[in-house]
Protein backbone atom coordinates (compact mmCIF):
# COMPACT_ATOMS: atom_id res chain seq x y z
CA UNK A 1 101.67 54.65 -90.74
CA UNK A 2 101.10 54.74 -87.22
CA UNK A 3 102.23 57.92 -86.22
CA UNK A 4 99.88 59.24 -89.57
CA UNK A 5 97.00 58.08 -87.30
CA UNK A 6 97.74 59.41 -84.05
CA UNK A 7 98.77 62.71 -86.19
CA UNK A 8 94.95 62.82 -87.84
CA UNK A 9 93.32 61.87 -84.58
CA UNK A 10 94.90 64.38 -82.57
CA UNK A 11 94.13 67.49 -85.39
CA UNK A 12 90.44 65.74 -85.48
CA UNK A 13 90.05 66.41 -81.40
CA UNK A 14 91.88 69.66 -81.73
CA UNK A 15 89.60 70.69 -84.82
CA UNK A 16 86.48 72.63 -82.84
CA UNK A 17 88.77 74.46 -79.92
CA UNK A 18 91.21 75.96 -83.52
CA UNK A 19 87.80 77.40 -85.40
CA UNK A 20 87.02 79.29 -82.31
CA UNK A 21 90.07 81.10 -82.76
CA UNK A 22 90.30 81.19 -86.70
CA UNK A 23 86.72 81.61 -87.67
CA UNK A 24 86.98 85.14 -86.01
CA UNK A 25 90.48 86.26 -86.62
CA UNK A 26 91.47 88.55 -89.63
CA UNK A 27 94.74 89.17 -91.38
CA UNK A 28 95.62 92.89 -91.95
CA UNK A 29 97.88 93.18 -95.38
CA UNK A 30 99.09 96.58 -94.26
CA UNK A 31 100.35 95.60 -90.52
CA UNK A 32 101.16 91.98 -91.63
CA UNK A 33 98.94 90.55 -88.45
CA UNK A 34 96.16 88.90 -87.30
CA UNK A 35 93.38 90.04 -84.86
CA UNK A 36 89.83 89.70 -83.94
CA UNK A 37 87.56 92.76 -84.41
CA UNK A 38 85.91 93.54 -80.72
CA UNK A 39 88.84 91.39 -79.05
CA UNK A 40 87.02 88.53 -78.77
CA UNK A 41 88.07 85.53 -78.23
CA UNK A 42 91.95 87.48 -77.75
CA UNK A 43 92.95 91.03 -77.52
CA UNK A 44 95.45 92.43 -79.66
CA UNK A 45 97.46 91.64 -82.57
CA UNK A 46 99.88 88.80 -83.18
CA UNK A 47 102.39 87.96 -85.70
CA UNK A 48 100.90 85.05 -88.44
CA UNK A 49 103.59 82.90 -86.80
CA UNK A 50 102.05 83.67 -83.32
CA UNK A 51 98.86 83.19 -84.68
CA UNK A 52 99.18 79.81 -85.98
CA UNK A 53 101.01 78.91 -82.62
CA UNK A 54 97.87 79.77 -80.66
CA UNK A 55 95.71 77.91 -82.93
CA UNK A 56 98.07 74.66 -82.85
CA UNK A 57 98.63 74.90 -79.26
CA UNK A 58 94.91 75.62 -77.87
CA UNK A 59 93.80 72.52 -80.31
CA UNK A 60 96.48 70.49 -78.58
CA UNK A 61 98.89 69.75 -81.59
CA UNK A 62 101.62 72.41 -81.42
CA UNK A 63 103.64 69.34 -80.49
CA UNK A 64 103.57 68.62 -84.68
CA UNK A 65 104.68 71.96 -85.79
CA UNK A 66 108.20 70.87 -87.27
CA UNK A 67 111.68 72.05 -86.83
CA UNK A 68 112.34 75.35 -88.57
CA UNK A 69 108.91 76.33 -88.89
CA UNK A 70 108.72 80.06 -87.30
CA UNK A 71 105.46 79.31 -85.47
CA UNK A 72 107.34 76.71 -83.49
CA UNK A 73 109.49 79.41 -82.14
CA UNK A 74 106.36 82.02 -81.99
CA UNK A 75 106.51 83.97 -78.35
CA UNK A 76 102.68 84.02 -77.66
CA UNK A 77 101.91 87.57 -75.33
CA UNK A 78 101.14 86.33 -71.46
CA UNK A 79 97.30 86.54 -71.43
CA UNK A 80 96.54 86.69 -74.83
CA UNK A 81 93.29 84.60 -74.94
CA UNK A 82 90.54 85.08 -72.85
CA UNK A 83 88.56 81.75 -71.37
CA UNK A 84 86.96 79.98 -74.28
C-alpha cells in the first residue's frame, strides 16, 4: 500500500508538466506517430513508445514504466523538446 501512495503522488506532481506535452500532440494513423502541429512544445515526430517516454519522463515518473513495456526502452531524439 505504500508504494500505491508514493506511485499516485508522484503522477499527481507530474500531472500539469505531461498535459503540456499531450494536450497538443496528435497521432497520425497513416505514419503511426505522434507530433505537434507548428512544433510546439517539440519538433518532429516520435514513435507512440517515444511519445509516452517523453510524457513519463518530463512529469518525473518514467521511473514506473515497467519491464517489457516498449516505452521503457523508447530512444528519445537529443533535443527533442524545447524549454517548457
Amino acid at each position: 500500500m505504500r508504494g500505491d501512495g508514493r506511485e499516485k503522488a508522484a503522477a499527481e506532481a507530474g500531472a500539469a508538466r505531461a498535459k503540456q506535452l499531450w494536450q497538443p500532440a496528435h497521432y497520425c494513423y497513416g505514419c503511426t506517430s505522434v507530433f505537434c502541429p507548428g512544433g510546439t512544445p517539440w519538433q518532429g515526430v516520435l514513435t507512440p513508445e517515444a511519445f509516452k517516454k517523453l510524457v513519463w519522463t518530463e512529469a518525473d515518473y518514467a521511473d514506473q514504466l515497467l519491464p517489457g513495456d516498449q516505452a521503457k526502452d523508447a530512444e528519445l531524439p537529443s533535443g527533442v523538446l524545447r524549454e517548457l
